[in-house]
N, C-alpha and C. Protein backbone atom coordinates (compact mmCIF):
# COMPACT_ATOMS: atom_id res chain seq x y z
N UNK A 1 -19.89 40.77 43.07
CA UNK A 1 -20.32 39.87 42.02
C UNK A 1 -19.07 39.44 41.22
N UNK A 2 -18.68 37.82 40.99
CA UNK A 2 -17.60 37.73 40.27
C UNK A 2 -18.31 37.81 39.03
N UNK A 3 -16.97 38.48 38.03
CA UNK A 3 -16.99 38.47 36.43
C UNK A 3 -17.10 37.09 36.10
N UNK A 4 -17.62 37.17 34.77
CA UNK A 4 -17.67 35.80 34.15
C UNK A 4 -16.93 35.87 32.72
N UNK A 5 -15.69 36.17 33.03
CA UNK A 5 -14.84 36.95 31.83
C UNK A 5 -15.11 35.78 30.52
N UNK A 6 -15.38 34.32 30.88
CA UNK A 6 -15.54 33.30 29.77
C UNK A 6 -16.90 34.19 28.76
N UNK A 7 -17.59 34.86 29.26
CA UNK A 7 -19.13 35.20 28.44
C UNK A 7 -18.31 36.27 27.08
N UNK A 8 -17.21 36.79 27.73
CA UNK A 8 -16.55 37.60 26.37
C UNK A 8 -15.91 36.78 25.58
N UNK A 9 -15.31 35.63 25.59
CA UNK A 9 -14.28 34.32 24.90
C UNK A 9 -14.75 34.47 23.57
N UNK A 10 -16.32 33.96 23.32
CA UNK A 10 -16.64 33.90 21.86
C UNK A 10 -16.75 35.45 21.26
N UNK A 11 -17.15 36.28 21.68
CA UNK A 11 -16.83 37.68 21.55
C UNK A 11 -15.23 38.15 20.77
N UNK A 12 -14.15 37.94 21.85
CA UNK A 12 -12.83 38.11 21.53
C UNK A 12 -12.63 37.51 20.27
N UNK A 13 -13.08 35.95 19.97
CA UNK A 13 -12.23 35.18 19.17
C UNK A 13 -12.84 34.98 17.87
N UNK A 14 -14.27 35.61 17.83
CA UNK A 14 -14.56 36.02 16.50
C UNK A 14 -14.09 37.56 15.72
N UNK A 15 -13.90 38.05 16.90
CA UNK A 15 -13.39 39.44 17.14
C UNK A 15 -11.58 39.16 15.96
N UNK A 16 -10.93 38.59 16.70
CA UNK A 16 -9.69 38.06 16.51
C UNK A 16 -9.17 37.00 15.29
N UNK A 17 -10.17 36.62 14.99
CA UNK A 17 -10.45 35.65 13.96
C UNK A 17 -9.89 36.42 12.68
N UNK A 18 -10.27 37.64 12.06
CA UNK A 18 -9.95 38.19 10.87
C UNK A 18 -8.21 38.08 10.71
N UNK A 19 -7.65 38.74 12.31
CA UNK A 19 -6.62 38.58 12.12
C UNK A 19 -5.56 37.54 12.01
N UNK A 20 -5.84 36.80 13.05
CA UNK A 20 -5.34 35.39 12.60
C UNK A 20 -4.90 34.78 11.46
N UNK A 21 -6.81 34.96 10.99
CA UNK A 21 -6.65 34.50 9.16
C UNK A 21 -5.46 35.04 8.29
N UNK A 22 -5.61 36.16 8.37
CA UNK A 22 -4.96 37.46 7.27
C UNK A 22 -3.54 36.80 7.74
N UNK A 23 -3.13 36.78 9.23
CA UNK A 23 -1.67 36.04 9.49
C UNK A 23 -1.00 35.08 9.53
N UNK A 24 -1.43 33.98 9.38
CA UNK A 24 -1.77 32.59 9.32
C UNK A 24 -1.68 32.24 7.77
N UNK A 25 -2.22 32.91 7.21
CA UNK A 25 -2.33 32.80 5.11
C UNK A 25 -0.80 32.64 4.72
N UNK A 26 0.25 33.77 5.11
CA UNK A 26 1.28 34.42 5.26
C UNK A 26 2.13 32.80 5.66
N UNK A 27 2.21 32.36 6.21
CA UNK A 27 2.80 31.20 6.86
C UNK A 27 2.59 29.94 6.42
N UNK A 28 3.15 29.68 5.17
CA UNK A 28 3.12 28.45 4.48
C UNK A 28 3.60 27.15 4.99
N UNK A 29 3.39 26.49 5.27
CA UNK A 29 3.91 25.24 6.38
C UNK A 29 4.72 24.16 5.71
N UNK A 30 6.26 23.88 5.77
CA UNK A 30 7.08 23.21 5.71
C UNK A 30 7.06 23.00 3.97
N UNK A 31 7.99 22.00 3.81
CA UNK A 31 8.05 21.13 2.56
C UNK A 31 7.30 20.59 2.28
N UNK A 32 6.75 20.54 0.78
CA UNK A 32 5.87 19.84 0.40
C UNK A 32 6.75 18.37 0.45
N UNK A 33 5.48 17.25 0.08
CA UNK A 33 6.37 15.84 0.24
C UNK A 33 6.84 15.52 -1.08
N UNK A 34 8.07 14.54 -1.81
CA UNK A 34 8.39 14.43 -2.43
C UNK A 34 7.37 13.74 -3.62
N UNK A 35 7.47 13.49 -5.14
CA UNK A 35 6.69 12.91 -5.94
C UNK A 35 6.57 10.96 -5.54
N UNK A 36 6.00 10.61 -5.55
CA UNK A 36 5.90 8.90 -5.32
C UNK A 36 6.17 8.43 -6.96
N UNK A 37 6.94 7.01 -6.71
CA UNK A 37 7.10 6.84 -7.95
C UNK A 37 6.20 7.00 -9.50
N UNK A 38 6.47 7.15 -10.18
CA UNK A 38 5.93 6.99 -11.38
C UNK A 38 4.58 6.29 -11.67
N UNK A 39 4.92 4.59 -11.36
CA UNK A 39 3.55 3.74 -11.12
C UNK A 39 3.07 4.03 -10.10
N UNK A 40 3.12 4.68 -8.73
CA UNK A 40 1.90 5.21 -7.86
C UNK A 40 1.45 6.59 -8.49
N UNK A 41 1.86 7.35 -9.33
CA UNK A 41 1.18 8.27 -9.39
C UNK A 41 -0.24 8.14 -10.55
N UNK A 42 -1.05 9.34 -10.71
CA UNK A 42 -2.37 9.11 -11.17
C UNK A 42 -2.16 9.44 -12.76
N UNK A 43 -2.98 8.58 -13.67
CA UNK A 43 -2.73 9.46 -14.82
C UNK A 43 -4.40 10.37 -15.26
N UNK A 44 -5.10 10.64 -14.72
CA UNK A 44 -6.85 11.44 -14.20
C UNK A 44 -6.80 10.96 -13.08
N UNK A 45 -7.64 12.85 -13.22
CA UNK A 45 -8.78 12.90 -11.88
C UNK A 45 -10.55 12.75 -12.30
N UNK A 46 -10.73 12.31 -11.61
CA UNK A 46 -12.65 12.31 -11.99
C UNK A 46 -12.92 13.06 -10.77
N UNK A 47 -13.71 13.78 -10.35
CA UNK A 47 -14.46 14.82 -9.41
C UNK A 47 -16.02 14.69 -9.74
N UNK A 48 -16.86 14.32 -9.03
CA UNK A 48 -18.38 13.89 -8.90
C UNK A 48 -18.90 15.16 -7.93
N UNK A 49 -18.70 16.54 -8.34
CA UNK A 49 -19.73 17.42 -7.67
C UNK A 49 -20.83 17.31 -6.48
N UNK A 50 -21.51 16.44 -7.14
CA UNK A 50 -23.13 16.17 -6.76
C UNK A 50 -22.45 15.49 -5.20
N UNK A 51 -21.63 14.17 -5.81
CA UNK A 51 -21.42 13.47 -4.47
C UNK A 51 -20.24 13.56 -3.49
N UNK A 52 -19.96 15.01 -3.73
CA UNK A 52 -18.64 15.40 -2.98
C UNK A 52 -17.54 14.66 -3.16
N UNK A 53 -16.63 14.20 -3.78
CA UNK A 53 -16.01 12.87 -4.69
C UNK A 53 -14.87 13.07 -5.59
N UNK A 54 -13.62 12.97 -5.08
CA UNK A 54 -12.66 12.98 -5.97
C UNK A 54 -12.17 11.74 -6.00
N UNK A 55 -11.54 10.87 -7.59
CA UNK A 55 -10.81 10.20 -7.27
C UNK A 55 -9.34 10.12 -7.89
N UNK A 56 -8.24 9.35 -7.53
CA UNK A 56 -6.96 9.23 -8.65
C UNK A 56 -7.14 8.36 -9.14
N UNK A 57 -7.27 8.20 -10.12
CA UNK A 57 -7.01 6.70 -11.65
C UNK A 57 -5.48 6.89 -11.95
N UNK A 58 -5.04 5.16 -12.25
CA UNK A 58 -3.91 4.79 -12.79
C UNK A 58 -4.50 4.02 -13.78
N UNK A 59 -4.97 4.35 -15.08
CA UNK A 59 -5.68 3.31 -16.31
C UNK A 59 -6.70 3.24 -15.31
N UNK A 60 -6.98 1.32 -15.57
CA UNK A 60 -8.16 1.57 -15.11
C UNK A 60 -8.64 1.24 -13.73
N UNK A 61 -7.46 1.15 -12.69
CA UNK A 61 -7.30 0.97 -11.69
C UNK A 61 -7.67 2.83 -11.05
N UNK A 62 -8.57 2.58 -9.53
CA UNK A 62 -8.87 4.06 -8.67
C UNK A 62 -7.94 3.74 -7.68
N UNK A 63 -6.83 4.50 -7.55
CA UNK A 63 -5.89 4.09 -6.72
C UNK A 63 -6.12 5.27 -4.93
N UNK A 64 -7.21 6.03 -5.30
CA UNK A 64 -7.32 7.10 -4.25
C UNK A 64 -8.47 7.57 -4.53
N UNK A 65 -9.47 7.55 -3.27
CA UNK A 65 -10.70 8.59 -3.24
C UNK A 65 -10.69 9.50 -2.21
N UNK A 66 -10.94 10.70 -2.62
CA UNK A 66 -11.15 11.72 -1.13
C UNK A 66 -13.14 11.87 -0.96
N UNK A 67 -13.26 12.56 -0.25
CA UNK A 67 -14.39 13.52 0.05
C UNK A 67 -13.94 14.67 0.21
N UNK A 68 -14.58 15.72 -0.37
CA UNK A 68 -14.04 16.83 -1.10
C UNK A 68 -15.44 18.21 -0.14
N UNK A 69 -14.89 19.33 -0.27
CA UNK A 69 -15.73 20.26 0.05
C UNK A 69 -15.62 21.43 -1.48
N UNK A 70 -16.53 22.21 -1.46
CA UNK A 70 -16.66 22.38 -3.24
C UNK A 70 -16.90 24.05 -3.29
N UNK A 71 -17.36 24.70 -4.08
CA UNK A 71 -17.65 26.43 -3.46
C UNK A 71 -18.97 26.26 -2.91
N UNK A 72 -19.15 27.38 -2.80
CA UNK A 72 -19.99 28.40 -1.51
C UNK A 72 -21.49 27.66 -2.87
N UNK A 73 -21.85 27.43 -3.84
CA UNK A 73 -22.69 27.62 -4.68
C UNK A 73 -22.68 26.01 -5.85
N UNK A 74 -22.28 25.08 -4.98
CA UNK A 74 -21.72 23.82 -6.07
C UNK A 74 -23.16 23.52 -7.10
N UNK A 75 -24.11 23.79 -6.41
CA UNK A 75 -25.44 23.15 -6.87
C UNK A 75 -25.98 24.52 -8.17
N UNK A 76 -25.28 24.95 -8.25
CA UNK A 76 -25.98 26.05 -9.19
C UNK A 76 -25.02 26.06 -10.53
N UNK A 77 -24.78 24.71 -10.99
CA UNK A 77 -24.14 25.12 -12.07
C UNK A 77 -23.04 24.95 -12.47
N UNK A 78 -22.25 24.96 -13.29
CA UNK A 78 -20.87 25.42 -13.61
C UNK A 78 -20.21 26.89 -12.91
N UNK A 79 -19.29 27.05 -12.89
CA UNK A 79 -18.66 28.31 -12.62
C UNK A 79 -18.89 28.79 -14.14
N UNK A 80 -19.11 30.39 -14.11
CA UNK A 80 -19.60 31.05 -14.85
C UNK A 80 -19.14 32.34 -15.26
N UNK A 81 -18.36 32.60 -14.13
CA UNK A 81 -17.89 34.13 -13.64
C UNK A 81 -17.49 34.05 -12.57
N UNK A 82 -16.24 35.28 -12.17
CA UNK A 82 -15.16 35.25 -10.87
C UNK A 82 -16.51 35.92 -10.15
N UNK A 83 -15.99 35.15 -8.80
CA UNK A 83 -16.86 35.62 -7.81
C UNK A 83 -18.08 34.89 -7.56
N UNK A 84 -18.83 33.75 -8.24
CA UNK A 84 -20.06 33.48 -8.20
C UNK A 84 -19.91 32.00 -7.34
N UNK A 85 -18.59 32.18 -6.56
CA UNK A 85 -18.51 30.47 -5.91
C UNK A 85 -18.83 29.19 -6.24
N UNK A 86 -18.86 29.28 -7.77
CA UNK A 86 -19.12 27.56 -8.59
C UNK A 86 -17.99 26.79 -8.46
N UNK A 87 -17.62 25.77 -8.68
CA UNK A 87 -16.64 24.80 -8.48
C UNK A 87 -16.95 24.52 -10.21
N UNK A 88 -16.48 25.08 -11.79
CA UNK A 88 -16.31 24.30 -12.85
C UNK A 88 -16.32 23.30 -12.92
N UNK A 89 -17.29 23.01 -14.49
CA UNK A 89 -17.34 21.72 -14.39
C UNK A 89 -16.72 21.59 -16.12
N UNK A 90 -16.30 20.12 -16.72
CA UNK A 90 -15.36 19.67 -17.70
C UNK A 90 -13.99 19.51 -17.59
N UNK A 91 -13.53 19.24 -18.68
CA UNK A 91 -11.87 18.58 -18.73
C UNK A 91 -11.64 20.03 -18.60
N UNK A 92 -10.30 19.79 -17.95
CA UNK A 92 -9.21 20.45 -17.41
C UNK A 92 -7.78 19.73 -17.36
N UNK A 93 -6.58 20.40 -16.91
CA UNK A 93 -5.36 19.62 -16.51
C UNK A 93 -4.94 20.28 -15.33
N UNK A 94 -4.33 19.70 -14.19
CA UNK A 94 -3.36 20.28 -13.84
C UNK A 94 -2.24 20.94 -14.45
N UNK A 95 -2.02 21.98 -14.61
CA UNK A 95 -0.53 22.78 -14.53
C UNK A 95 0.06 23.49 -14.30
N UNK A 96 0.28 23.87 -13.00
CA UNK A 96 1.38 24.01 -11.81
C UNK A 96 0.66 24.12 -10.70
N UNK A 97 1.61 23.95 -9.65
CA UNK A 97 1.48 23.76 -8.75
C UNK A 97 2.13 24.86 -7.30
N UNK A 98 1.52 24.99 -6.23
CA UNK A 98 2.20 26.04 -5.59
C UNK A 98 2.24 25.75 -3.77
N UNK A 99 3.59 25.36 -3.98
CA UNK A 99 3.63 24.67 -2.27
C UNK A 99 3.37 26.14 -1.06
N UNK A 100 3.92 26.93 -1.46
CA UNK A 100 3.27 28.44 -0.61
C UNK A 100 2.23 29.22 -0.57
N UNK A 101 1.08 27.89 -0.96
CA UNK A 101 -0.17 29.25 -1.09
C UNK A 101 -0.67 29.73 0.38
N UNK A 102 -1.85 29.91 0.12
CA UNK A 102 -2.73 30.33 1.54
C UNK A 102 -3.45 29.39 1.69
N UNK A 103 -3.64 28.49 0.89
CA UNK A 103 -3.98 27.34 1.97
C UNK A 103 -2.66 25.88 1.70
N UNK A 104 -2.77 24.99 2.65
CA UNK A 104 -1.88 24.00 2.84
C UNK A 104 -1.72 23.51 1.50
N UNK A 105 -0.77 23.48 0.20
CA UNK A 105 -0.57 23.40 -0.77
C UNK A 105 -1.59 23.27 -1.99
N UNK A 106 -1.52 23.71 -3.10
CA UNK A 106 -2.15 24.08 -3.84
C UNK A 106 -1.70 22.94 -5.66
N UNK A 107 -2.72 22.37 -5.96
CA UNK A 107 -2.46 21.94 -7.91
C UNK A 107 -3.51 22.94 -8.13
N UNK A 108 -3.41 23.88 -9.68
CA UNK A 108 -3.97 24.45 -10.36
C UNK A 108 -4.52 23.57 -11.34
N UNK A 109 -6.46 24.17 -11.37
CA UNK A 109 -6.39 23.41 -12.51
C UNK A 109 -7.11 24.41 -13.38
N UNK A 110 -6.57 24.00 -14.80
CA UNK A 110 -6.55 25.09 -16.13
C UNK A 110 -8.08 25.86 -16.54
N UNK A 111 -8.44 25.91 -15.36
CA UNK A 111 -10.11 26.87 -15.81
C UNK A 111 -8.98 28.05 -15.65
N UNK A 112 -9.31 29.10 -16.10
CA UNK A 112 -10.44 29.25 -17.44
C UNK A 112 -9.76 28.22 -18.36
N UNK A 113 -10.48 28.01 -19.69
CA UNK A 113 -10.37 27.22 -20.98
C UNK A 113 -11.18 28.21 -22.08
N UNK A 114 -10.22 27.74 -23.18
CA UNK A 114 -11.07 29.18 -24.59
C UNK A 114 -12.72 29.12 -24.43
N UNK A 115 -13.33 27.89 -23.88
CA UNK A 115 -14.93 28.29 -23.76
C UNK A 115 -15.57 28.61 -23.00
N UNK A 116 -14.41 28.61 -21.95
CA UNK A 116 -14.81 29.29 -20.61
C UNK A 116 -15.17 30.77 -21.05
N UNK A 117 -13.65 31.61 -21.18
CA UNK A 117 -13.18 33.04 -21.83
C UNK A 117 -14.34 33.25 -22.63
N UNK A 118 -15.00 32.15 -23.52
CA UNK A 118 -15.56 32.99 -24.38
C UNK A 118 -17.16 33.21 -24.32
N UNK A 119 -17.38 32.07 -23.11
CA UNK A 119 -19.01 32.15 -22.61
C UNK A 119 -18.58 33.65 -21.71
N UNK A 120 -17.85 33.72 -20.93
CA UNK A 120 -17.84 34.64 -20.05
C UNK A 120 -17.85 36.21 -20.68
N UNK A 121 -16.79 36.06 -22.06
CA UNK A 121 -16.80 37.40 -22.79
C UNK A 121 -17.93 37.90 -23.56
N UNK A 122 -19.03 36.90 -23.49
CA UNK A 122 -20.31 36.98 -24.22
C UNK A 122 -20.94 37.66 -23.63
N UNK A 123 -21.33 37.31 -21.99
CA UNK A 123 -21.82 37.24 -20.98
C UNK A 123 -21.22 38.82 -20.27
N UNK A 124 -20.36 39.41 -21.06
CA UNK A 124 -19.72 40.48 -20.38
C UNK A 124 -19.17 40.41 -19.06
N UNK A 125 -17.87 39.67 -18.46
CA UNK A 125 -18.14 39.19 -17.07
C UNK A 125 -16.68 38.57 -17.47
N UNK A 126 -15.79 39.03 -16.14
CA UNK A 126 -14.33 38.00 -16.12
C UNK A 126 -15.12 36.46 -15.65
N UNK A 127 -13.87 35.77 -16.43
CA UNK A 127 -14.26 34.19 -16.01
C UNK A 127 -13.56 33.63 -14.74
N UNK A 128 -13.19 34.60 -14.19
CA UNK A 128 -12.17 34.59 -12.93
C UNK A 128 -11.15 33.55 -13.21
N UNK A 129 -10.52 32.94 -12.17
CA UNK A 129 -9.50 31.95 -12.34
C UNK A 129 -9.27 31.20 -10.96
N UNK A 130 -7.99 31.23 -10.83
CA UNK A 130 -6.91 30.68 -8.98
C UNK A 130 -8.08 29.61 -9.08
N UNK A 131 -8.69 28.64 -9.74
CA UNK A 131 -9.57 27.49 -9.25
C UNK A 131 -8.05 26.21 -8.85
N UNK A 132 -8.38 25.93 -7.80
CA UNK A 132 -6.97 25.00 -7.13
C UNK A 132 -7.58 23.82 -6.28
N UNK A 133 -7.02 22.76 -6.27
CA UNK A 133 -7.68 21.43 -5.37
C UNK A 133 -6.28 21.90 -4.41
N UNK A 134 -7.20 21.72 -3.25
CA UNK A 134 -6.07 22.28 -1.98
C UNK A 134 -6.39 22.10 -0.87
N UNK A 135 -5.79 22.11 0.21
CA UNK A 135 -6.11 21.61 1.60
C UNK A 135 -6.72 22.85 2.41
N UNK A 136 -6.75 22.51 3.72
CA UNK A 136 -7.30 23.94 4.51
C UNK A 136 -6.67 25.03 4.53
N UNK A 137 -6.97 26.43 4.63
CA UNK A 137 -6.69 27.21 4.74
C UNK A 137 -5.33 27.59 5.99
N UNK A 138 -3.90 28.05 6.02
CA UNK A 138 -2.89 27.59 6.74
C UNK A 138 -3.52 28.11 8.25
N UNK A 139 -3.14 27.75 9.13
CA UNK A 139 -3.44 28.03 10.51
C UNK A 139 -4.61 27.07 10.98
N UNK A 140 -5.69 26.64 10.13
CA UNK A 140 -6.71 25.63 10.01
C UNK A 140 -6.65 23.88 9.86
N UNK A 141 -5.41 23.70 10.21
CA UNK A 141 -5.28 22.16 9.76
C UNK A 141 -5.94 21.39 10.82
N UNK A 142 -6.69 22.13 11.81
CA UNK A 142 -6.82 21.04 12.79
C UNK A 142 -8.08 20.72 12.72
N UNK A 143 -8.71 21.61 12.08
CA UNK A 143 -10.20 20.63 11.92
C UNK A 143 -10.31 19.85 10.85
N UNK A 144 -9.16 19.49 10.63
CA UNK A 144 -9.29 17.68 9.25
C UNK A 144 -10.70 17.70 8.34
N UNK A 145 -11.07 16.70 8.82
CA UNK A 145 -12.48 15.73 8.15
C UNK A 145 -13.61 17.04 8.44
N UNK A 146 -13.81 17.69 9.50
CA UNK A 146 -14.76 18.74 9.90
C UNK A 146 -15.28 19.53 8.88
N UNK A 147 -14.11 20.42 7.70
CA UNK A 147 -13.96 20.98 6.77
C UNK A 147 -15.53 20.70 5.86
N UNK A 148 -15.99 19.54 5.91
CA UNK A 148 -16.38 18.78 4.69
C UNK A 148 -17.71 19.16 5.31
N UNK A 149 -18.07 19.51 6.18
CA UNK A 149 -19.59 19.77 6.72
C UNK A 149 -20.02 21.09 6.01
N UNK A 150 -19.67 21.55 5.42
CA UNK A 150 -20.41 22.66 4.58
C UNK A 150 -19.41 22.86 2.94
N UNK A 151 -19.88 23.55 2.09
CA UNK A 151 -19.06 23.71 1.38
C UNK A 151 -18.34 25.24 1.48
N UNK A 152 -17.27 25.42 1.57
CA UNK A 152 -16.58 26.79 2.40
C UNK A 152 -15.76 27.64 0.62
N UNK A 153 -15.58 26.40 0.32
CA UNK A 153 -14.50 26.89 -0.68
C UNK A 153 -14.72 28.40 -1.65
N UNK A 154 -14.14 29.20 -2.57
CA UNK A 154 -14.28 29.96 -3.58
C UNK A 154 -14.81 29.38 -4.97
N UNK A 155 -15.09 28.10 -5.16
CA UNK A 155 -14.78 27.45 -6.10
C UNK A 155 -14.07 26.31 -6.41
N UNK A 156 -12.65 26.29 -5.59
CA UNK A 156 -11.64 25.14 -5.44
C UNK A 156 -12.48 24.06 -5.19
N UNK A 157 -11.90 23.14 -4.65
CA UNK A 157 -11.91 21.61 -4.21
C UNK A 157 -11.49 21.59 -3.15
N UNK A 158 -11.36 21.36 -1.48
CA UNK A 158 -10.74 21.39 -0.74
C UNK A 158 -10.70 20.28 -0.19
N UNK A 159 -9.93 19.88 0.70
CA UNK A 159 -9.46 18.44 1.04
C UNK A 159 -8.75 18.29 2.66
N UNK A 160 -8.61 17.69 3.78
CA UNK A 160 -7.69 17.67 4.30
C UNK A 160 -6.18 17.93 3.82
N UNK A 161 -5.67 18.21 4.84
CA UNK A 161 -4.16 18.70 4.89
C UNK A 161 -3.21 17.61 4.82
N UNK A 162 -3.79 16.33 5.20
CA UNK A 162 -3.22 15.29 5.05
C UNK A 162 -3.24 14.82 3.78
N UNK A 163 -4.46 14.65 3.58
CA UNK A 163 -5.20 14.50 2.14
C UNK A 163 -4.71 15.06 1.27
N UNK A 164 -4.17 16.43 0.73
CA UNK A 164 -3.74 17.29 0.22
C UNK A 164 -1.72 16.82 0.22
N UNK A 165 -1.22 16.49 0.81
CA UNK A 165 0.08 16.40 1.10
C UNK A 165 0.23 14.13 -0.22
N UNK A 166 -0.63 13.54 0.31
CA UNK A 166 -0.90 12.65 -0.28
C UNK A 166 -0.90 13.18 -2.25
N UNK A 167 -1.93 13.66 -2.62
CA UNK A 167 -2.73 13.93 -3.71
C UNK A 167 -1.54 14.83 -4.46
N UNK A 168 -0.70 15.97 -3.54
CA UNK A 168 0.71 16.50 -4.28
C UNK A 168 1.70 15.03 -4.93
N UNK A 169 1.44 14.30 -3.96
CA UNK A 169 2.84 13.36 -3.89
C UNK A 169 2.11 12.09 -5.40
N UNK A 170 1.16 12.37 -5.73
CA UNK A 170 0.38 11.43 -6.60
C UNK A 170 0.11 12.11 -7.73
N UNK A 171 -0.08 13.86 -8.46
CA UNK A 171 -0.45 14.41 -8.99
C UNK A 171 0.34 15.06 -9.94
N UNK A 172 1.05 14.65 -10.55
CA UNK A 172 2.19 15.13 -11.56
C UNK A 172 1.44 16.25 -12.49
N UNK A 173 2.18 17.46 -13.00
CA UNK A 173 1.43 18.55 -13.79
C UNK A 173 1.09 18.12 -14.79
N UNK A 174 0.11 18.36 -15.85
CA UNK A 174 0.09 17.98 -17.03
C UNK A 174 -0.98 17.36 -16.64
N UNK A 175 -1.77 16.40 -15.48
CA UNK A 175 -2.83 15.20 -15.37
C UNK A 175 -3.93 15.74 -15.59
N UNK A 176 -4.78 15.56 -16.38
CA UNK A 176 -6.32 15.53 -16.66
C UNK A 176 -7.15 15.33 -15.77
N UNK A 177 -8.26 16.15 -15.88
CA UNK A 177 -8.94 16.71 -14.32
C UNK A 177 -10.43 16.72 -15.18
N UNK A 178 -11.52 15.39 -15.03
CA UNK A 178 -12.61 16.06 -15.39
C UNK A 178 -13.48 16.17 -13.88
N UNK A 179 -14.29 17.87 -14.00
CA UNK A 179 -15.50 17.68 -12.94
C UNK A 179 -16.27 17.53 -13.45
N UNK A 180 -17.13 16.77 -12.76
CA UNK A 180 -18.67 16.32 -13.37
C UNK A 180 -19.64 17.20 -12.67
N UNK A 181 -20.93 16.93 -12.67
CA UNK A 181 -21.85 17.67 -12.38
C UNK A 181 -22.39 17.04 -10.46
C-alpha cells in the first residue's frame, strides 16, 4: 500500500506554525521607507470601526483610504481593558513609531489617555496599551488583502505590508488619530 505522506502536510504545518511565528516576529524586514514630502503627508487620521475604514486627510482634502482589519472583539465597544481585543475608540495621536516590531512596521497610537487610566482604574483593571496601526505580522506578508477577511488583530489596526510601508512614509508623529465607532 503506498503512503499518502500529503494526509500528514496539514498536520505538520499547523504543528510547525507556533514556531515559525515565534521566529519570524524576531526578523524585522529591511528599511522602513523614507518620510514623503511635507505636502504629501497627512495632518489626521479618521478610522470608521463599523466600516473597516481608515483614512489620511491633508485639511480638507482624503489623500489615502485603506481597509483595515480591527481586534478579535471590534463590535463590542471601546477597548476597556488589556486583553479584551477592542480596537479604542476617540482622539488620539500618533507618537512614535517602531520600524522593528513583530509585525511589518508599527505608528503608536497614544491609548491609554487620562480617561482611559481612569475608567480602567475605576473598573479595577490595567487599560493595557502597544495599541499600533501596523501591517502583517513578519513572515506573513504574503497574504496582502486576505488579512482583512476576519478581524485577527489584539486591538491594533492592521493593514497590508504594502499599505503599511505607504501610511509610515505619510504619517509624521504628533498626527491626530480619531476612531470612531
Amino acid at each position: 500500500m503506498r503512503r499518502r505522506w500529503w494526509l500528514g502536510l496539514p498536520i505538520a504545518l499547523l504543528l510547525g506554525l507556533p514556531l515559525y511565528t515565534k521566529a519570524m516576529a524576531r526578523l524585522a524586514p529591511g528599511t522602513p521607507p523614507p518620510m514623503r514630502p511635507v505636502a504629501e503627508q497627512a495632518d489626521r487620521i479618521i478610522v470608521e470601526k463599523s466600516a473597516r475604514r481608515m483614512e489620511l486627510w491633508r485639511g480638507t482634502t482624503r489623500i489615502a483610504s485603506y481597509d483595515i482589519a480591527l481586534g478579535g472583539a471590534p463590535g463590542d465597544g471601546p477597548k476597556r481593558q488589556e486583553g479584551d481585543e477592542r480596537t479604542p475608540e476617540g482622539s488620539y495621536v500618533i507618537d512614535w513609531r517602531n520600524p522593528r516590531s513583530v509585525a511589518h512596521l508599527s505608528l503608536h497610537i497614544s491609548y491609554p489617555d487620562a480617561r482611559d487610566r481612569a475608567a480602567a482604574a475605576a473598573a479595577g483593571v490595567s487599560p493595557g496599551g502597544a495599541v499600533m496601526i501596523h501591517g502583517l505580522p513578519n513572515g506573513w506578508g504574503a497574504l496582502g488583502g486576505l488579512h482583512r477577511m476576519a478581524d485577527w488583530t489584539d486591538g491594533c489596526i492592521g493593514v497590508t505590508n504594502t499599505e503599511m510601508e505607504a501610511i509610515w512614509a505619510r504619517v509624521p508623529d504628533g498626527t491626530p488619530i480619531e476612531i470612531r465607532p
